[in-house]
C-alpha atoms as a PDB file:
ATOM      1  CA  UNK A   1     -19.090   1.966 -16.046  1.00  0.00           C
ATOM      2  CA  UNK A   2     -20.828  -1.155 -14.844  1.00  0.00           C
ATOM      3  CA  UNK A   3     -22.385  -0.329 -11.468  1.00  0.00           C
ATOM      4  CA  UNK A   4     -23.734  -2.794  -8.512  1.00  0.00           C
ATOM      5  CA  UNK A   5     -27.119  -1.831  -6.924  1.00  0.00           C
ATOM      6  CA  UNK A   6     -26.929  -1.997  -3.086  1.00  0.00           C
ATOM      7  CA  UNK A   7     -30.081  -3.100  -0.601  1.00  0.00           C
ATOM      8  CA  UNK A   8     -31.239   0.482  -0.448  1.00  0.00           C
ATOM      9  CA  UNK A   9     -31.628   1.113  -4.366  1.00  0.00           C
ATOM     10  CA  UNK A  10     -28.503   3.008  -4.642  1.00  0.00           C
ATOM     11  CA  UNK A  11     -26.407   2.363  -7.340  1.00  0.00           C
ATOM     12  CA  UNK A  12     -21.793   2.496  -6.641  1.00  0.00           C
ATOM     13  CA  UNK A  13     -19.629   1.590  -9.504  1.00  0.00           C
ATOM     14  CA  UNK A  14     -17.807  -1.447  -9.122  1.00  0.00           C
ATOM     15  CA  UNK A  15     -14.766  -0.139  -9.734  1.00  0.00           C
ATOM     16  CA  UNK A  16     -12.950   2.988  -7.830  1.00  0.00           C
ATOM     17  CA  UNK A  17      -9.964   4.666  -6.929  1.00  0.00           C
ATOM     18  CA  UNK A  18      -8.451   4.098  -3.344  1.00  0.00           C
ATOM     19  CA  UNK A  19      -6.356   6.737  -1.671  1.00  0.00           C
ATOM     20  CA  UNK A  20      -4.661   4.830   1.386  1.00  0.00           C
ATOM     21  CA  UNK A  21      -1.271   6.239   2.059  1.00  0.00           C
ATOM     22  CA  UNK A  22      -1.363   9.253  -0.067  1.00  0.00           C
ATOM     23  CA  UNK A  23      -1.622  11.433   3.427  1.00  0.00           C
ATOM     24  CA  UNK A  24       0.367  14.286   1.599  1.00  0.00           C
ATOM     25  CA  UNK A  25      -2.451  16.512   0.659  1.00  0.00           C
ATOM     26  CA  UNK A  26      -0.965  18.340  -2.456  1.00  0.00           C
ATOM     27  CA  UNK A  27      -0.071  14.864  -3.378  1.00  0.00           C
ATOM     28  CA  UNK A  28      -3.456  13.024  -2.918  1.00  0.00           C
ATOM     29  CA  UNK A  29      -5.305  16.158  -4.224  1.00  0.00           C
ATOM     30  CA  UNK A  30      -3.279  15.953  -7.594  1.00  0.00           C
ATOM     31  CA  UNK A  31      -3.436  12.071  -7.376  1.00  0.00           C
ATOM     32  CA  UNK A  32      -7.541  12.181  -7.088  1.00  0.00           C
ATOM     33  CA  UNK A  33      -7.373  15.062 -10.145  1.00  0.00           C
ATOM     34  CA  UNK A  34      -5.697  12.504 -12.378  1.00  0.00           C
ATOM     35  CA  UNK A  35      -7.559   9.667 -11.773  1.00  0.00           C
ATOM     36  CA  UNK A  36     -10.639  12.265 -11.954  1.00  0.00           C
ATOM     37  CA  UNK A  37      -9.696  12.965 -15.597  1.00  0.00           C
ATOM     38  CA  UNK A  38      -8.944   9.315 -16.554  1.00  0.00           C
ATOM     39  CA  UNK A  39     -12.773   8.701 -15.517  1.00  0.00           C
ATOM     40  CA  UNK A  40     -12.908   7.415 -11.710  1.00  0.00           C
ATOM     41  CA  UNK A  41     -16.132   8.659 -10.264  1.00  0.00           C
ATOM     42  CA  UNK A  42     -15.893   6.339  -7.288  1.00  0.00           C
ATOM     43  CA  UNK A  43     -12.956   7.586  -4.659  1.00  0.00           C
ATOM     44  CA  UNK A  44     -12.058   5.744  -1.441  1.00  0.00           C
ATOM     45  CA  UNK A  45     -11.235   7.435   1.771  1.00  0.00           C
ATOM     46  CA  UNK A  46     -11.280   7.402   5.218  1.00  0.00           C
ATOM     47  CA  UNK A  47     -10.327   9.620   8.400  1.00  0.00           C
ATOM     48  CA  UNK A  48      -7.759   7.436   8.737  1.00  0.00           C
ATOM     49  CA  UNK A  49      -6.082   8.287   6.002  1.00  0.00           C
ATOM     50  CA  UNK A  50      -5.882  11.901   7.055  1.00  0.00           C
ATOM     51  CA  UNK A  51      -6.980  13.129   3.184  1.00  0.00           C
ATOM     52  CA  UNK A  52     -10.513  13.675   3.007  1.00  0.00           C
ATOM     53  CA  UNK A  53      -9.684  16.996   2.107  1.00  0.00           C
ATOM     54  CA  UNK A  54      -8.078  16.728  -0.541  1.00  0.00           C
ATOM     55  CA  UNK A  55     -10.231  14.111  -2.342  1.00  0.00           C
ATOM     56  CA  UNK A  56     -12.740  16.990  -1.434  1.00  0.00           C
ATOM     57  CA  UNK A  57     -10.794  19.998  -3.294  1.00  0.00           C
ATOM     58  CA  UNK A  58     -10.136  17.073  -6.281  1.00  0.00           C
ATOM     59  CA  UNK A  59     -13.847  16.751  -6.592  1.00  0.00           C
ATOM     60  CA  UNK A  60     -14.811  20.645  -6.668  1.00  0.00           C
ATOM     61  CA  UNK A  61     -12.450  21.639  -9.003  1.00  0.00           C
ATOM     62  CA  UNK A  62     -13.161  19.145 -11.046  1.00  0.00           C
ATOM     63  CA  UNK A  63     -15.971  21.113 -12.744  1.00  0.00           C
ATOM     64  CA  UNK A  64     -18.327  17.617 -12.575  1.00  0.00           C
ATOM     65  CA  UNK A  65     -21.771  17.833 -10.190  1.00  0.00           C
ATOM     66  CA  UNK A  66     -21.364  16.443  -7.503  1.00  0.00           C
ATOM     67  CA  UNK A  67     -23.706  13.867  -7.949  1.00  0.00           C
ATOM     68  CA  UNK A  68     -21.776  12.030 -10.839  1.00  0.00           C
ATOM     69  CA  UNK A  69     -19.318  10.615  -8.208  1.00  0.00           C
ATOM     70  CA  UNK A  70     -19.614   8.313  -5.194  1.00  0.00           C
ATOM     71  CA  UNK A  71     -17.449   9.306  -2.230  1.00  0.00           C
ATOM     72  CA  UNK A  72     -16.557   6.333   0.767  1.00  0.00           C
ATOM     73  CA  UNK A  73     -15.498   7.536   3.420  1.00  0.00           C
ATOM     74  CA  UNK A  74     -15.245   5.843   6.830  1.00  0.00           C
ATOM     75  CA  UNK A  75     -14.916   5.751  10.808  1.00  0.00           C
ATOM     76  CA  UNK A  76     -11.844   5.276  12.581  1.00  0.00           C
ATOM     77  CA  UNK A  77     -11.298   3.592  16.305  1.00  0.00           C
ATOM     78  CA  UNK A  78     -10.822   6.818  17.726  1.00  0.00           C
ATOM     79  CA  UNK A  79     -14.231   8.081  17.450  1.00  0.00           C
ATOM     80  CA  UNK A  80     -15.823   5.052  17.556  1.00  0.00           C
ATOM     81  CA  UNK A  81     -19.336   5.331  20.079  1.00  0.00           C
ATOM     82  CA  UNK A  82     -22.547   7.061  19.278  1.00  0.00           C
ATOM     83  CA  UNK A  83     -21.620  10.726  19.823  1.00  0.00           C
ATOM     84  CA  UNK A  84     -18.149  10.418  18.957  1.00  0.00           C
ATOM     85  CA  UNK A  85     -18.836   8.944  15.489  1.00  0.00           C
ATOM     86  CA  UNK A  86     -21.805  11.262  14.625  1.00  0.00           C
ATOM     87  CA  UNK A  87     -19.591  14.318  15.356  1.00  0.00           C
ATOM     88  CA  UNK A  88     -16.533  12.751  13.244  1.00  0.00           C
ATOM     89  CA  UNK A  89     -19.248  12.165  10.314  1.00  0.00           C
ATOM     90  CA  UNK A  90     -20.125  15.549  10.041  1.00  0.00           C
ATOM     91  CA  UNK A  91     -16.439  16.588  10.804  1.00  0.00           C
ATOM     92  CA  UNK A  92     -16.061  14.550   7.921  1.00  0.00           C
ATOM     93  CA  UNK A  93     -18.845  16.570   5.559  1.00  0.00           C
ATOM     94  CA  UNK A  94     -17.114  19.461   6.520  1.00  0.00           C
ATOM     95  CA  UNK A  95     -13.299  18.168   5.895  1.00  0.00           C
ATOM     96  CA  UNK A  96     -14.612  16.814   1.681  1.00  0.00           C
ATOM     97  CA  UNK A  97     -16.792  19.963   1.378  1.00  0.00           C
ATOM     98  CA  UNK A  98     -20.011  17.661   0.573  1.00  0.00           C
ATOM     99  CA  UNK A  99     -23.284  17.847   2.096  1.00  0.00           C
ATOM    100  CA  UNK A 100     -23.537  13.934   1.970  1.00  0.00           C
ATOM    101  CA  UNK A 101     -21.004  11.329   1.527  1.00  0.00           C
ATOM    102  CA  UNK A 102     -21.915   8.268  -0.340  1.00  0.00           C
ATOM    103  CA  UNK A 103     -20.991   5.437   1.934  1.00  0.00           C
ATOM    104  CA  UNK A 104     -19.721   5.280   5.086  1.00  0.00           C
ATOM    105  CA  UNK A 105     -18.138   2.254   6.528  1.00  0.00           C
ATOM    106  CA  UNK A 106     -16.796   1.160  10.044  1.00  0.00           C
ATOM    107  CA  UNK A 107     -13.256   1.415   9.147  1.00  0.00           C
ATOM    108  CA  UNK A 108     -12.394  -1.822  11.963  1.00  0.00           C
ATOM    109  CA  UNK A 109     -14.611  -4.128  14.290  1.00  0.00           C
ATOM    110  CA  UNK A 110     -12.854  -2.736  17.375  1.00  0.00           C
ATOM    111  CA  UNK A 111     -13.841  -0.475  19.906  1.00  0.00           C
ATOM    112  CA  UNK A 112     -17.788   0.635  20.614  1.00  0.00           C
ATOM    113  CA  UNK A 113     -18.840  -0.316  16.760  1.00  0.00           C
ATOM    114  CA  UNK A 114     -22.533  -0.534  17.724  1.00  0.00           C
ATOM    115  CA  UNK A 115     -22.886   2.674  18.934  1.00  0.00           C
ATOM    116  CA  UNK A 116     -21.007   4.066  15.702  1.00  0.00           C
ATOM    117  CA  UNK A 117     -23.498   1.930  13.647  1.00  0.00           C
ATOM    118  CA  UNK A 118     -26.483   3.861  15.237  1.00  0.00           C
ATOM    119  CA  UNK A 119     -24.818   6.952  14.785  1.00  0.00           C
ATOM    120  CA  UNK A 120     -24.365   6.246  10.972  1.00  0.00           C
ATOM    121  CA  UNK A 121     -28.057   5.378  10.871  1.00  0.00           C
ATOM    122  CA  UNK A 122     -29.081   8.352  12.407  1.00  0.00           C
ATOM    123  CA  UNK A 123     -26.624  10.439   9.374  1.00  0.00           C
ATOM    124  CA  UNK A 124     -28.393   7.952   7.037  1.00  0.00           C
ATOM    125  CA  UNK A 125     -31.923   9.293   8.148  1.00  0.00           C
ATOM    126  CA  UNK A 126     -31.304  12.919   8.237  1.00  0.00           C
ATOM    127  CA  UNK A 127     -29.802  12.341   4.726  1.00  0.00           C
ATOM    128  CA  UNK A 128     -25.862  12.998   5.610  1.00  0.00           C
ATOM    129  CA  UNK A 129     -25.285   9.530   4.067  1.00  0.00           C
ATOM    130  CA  UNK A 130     -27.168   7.649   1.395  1.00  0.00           C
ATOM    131  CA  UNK A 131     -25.576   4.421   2.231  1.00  0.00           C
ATOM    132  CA  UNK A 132     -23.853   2.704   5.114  1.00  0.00           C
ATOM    133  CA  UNK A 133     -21.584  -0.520   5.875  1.00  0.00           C
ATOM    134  CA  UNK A 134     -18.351  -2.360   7.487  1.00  0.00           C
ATOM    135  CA  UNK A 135     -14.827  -3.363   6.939  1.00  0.00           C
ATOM    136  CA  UNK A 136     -12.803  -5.470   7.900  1.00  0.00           C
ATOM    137  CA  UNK A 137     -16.039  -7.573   9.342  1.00  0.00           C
ATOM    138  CA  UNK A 138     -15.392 -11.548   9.328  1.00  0.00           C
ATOM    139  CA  UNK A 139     -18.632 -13.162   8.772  1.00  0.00           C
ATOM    140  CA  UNK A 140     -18.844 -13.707  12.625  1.00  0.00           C
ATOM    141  CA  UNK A 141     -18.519 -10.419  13.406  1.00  0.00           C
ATOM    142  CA  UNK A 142     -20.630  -9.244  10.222  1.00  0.00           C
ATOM    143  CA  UNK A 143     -23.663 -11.479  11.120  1.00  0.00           C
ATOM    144  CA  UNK A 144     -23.630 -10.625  14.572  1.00  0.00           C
ATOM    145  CA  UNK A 145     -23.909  -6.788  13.447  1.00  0.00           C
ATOM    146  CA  UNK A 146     -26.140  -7.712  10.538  1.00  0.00           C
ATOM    147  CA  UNK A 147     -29.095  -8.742  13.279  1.00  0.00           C
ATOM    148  CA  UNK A 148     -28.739  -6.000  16.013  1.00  0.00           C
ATOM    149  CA  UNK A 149     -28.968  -3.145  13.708  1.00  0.00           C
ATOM    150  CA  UNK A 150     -32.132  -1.330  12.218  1.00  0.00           C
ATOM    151  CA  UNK A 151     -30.558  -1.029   8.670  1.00  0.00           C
ATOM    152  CA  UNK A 152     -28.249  -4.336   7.930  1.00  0.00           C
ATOM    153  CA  UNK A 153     -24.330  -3.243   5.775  1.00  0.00           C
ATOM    154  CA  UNK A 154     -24.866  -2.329   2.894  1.00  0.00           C
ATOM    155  CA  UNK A 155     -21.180  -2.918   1.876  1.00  0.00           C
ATOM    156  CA  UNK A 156     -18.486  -4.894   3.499  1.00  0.00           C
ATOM    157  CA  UNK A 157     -15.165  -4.005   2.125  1.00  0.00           C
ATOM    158  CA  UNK A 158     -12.244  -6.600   3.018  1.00  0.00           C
ATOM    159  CA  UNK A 159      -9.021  -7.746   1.954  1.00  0.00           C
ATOM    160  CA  UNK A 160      -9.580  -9.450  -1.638  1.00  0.00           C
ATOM    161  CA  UNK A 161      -7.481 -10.272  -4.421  1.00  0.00           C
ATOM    162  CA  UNK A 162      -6.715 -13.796  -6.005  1.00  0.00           C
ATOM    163  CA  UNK A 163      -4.903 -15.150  -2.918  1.00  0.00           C
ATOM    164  CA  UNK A 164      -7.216 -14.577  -0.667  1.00  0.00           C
ATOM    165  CA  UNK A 165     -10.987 -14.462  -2.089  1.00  0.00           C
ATOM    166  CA  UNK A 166     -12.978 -14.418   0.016  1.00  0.00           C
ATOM    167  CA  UNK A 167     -15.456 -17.000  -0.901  1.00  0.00           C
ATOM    168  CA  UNK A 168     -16.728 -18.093   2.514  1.00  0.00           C
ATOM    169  CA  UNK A 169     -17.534 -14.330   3.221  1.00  0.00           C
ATOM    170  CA  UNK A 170     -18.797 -13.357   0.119  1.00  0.00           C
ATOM    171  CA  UNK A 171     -21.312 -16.279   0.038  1.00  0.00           C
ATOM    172  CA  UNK A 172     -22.541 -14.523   3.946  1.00  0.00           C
ATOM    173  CA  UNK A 173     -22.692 -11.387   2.172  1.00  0.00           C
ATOM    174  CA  UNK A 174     -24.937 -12.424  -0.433  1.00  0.00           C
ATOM    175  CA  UNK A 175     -27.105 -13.761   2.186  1.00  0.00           C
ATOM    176  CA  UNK A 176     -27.673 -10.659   3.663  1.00  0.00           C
ATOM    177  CA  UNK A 177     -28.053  -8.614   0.477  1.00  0.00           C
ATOM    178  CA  UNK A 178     -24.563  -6.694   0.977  1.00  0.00           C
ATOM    179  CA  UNK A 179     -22.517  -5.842  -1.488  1.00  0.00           C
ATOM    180  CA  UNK A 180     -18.959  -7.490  -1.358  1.00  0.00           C
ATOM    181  CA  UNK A 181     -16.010  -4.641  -1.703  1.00  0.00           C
ATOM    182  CA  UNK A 182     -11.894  -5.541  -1.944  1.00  0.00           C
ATOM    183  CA  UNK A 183      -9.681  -3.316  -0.394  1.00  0.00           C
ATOM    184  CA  UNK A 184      -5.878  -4.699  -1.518  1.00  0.00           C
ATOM    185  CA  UNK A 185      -6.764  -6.221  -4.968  1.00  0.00           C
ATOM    186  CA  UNK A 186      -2.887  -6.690  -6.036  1.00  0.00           C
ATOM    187  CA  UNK A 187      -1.876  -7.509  -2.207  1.00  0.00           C
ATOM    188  CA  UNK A 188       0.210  -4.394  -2.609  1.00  0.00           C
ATOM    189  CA  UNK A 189       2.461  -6.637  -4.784  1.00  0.00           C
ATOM    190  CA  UNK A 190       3.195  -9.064  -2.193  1.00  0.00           C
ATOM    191  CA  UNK A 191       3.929 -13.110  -3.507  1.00  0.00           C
ATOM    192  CA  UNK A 192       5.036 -11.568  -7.003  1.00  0.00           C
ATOM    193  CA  UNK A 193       1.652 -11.047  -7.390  1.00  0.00           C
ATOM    194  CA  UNK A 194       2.293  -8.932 -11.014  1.00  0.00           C
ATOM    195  CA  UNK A 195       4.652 -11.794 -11.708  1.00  0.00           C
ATOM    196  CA  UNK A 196       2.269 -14.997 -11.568  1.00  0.00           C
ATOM    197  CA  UNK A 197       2.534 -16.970 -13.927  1.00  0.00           C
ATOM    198  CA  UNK A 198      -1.079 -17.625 -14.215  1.00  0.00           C
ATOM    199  CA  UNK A 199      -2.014 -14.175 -14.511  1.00  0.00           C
ATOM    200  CA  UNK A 200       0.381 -13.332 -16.539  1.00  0.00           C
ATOM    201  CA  UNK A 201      -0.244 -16.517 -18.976  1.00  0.00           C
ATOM    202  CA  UNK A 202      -4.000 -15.668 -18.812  1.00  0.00           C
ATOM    203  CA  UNK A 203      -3.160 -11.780 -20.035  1.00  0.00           C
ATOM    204  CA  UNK A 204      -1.533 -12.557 -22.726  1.00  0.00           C
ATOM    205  CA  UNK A 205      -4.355 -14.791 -24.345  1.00  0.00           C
ATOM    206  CA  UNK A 206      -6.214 -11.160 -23.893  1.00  0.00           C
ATOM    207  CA  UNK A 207      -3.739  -8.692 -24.596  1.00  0.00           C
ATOM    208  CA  UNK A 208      -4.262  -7.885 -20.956  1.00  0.00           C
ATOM    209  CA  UNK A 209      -1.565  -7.136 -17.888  1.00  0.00           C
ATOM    210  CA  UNK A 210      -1.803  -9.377 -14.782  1.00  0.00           C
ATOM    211  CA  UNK A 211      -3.048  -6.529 -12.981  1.00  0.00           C
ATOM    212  CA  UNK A 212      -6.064  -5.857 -15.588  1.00  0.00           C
ATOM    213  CA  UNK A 213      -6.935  -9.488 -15.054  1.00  0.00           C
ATOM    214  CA  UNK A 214      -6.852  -9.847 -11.427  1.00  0.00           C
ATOM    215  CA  UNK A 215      -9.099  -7.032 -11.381  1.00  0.00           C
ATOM    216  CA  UNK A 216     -11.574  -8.341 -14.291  1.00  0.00           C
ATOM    217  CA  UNK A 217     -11.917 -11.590 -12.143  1.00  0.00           C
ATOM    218  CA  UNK A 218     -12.757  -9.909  -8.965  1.00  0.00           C
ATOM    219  CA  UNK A 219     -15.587  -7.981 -11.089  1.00  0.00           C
ATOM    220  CA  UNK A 220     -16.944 -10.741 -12.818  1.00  0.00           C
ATOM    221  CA  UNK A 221     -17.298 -12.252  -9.007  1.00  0.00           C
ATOM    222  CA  UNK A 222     -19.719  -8.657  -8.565  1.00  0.00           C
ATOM    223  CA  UNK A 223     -16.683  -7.879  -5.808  1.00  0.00           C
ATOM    224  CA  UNK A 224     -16.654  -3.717  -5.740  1.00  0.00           C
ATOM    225  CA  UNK A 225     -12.438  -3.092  -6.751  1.00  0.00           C
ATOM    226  CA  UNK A 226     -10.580   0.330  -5.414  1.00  0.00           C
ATOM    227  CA  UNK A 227      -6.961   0.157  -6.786  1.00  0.00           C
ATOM    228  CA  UNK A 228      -4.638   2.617  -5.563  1.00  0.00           C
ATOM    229  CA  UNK A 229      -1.432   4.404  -7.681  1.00  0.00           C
ATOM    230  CA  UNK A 230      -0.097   7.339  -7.857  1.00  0.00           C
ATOM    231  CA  UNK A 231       0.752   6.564 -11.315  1.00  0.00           C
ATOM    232  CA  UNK A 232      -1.272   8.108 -14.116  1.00  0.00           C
ATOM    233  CA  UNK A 233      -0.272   5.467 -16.876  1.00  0.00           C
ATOM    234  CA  UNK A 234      -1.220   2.922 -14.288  1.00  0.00           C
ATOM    235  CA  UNK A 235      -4.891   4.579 -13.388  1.00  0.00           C
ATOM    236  CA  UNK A 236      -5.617   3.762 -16.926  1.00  0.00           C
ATOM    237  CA  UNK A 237      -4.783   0.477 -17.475  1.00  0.00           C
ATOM    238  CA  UNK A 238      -6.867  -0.483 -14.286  1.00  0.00           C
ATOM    239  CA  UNK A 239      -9.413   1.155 -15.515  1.00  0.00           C
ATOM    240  CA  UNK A 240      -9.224  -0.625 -18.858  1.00  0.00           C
ATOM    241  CA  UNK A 241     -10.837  -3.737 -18.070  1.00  0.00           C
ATOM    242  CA  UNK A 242     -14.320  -3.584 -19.585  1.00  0.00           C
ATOM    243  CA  UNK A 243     -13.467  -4.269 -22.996  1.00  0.00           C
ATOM    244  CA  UNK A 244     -13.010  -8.094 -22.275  1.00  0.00           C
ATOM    245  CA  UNK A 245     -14.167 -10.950 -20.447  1.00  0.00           C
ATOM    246  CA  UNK A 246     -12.765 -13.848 -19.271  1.00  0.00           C
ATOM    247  CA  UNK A 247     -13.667 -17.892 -19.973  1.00  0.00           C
ATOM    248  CA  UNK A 248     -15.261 -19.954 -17.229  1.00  0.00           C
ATOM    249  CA  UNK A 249     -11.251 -22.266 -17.899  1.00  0.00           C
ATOM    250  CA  UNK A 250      -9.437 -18.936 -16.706  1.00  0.00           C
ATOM    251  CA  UNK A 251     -12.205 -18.050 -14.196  1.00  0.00           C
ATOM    252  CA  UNK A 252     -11.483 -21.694 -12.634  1.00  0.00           C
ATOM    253  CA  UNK A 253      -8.010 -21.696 -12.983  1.00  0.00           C
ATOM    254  CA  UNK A 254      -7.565 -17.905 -11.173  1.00  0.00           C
ATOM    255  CA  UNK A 255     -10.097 -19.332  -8.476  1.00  0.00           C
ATOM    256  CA  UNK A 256      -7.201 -21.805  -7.547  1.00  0.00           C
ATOM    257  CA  UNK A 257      -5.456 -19.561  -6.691  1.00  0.00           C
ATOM    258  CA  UNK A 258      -6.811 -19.149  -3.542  1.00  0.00           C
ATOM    259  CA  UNK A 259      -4.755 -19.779  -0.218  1.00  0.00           C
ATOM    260  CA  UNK A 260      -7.499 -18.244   2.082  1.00  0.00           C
ATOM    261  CA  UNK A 261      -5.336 -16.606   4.004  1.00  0.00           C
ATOM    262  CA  UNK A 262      -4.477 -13.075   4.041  1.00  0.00           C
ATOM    263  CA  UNK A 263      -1.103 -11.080   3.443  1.00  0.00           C
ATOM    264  CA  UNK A 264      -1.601  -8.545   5.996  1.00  0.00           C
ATOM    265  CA  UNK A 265      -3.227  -9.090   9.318  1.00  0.00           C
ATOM    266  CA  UNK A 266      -5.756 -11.222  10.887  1.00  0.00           C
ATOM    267  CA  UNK A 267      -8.335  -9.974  13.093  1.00  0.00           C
ATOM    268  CA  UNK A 268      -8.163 -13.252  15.100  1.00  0.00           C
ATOM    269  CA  UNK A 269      -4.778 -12.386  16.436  1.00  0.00           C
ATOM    270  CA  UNK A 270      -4.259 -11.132  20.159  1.00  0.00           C
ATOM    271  CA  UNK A 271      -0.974  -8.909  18.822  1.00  0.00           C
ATOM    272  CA  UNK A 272      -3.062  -7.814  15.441  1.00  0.00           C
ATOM    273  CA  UNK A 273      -5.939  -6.876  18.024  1.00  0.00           C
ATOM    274  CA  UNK A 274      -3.556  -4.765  20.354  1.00  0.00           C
ATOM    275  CA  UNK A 275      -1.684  -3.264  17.732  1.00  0.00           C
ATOM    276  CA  UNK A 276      -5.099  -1.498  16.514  1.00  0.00           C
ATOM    277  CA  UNK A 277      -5.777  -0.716  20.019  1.00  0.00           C
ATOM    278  CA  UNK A 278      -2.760   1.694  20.210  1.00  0.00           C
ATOM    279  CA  UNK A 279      -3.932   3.179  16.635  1.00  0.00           C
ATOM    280  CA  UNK A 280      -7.056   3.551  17.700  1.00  0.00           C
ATOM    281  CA  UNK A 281      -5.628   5.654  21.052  1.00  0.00           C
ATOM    282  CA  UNK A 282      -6.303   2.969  23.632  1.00  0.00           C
ATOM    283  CA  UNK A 283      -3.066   2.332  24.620  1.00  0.00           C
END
């Protein structure tokens, strides 16, 4: 598994296994198992997502050390604030069964974030986390954290996939040595995405699906992937995609595919803004 080194020395492999909206537990547990088995060492969480425990019982019945996998996990609104975050950190140790997680990320730019920065430094010190970052951080959010914090993100992980790429922000990233992550690298299927006829064109020249190349261009951008299925057939084909490269004609021609704007949600949005208020409990 190719791997990307972060600022700190540690090494994450650049591709993973999400879990967002698997909150059934028996589900995401079994989910995590599979994907465990195809060869995913890198899972995706979050409180959010109301599963850490599951990806925990996944990992300790896998039979595999511990230290053979790299476990995100990250901080909601709700607890966002000094105290608040440090106790949902080591609420979150105890909810994956783990005496350190990996990486742990601001889950949104909303509420108190500077106060659950520190508090992620402090875990980071005492050795609770080996890494820490942001998501969801525009680059004028991200640089704003970047130089009022003792240890700068490590990781930034936000929306990426071939329609919105994220070049402006990952060029800021690279700036400040942090390691460029996608969450959403199909766009959940949105635009036809599997459809596309330049994906699909470009697959067949490889004997690749659409999906396997929209992921193998993200990677060979050094942008961290974390698909998401509950599909075992599907975990392996994403996971197939080290066994070819792509030209610098199909590199271009994905690159235009770029709209550079996203599918979802902007942060620059009064209603997007509000909406995570009430999710975050603030209204």
């Amino acid at each position: 598994m190719k791997e990307v080194v972060l600022s700190n020395g540690v090494k994450m492999p650049i591709l993973g296994f999400g879990v967002y909206q698997i909150p059934d537990l028996n589900e995401c547990e079994k989910v995590v198992s599979d994907a465990i088995k195809v060869g995913y060492r890198l899972i995706d969480t979050a409180q959010a997502y109301n599963n850490e425990e599951a990806v925990g019982n996944a990992i300790k019945k896998s039979g595999i050390d511990r230290e053979e996998f790299f476990v995100t996990s990250k901080v909601w609104i709700s607890n966002a604030g000094e105290e608040k975050a440090y106790a949902s950190i080591l609420e979150s140790l105890k909810k994956l069964q783990m005496d350190y997680i990996d990486l742990m990320l601001i889950h949104q730019p909303f509420g108190y974030y500077y106060g659950t920065y520190r508090a992620m430094e402090r875990a980071y010190k005492e050795g609770k986390i080996k890494a820490i970052g942001v998501s969801n951080f525009y680059p004028d959010r991200f640089i704003d954290i970047a130089n009022f914090v003792q240890i700068p993100p490590m990781v930034n992980q936000v929306e990426t996939h071939v329609f919105m790429q994220q070049k402006k922000a990952h060029e800021v990233m690279q700036k400040y040595s942090c390691i460029h992550e996608s969450w959403g690298p199909f766009a959940e299927g949105r635009k036809e995405f599997f459809n596309n006829e330049t994906l699909v064109e470009i697959g067949k020249k490889y004997g690749k699906t659409s999906a396997q190349v929209a992921l193998r261009y993200l990677i060979q951008n050094n942008v961290v992937v974390i698909p998401k299925t509950v599909h075992k057939d599907r975990m392996e084909q994403n996971f197939n995609v080290f066994d070819f490269e792509l030209s610098n004609e199909d590199m271009n021609k994905i690159s235009k595919l770029d709209e550079k704007q996203s599918l979802f949600f902007s942060h620059y949005e009064p209603e997007t803004v509000e909406q995570f208020m009430v999710w975050g409990g603030r209204k």
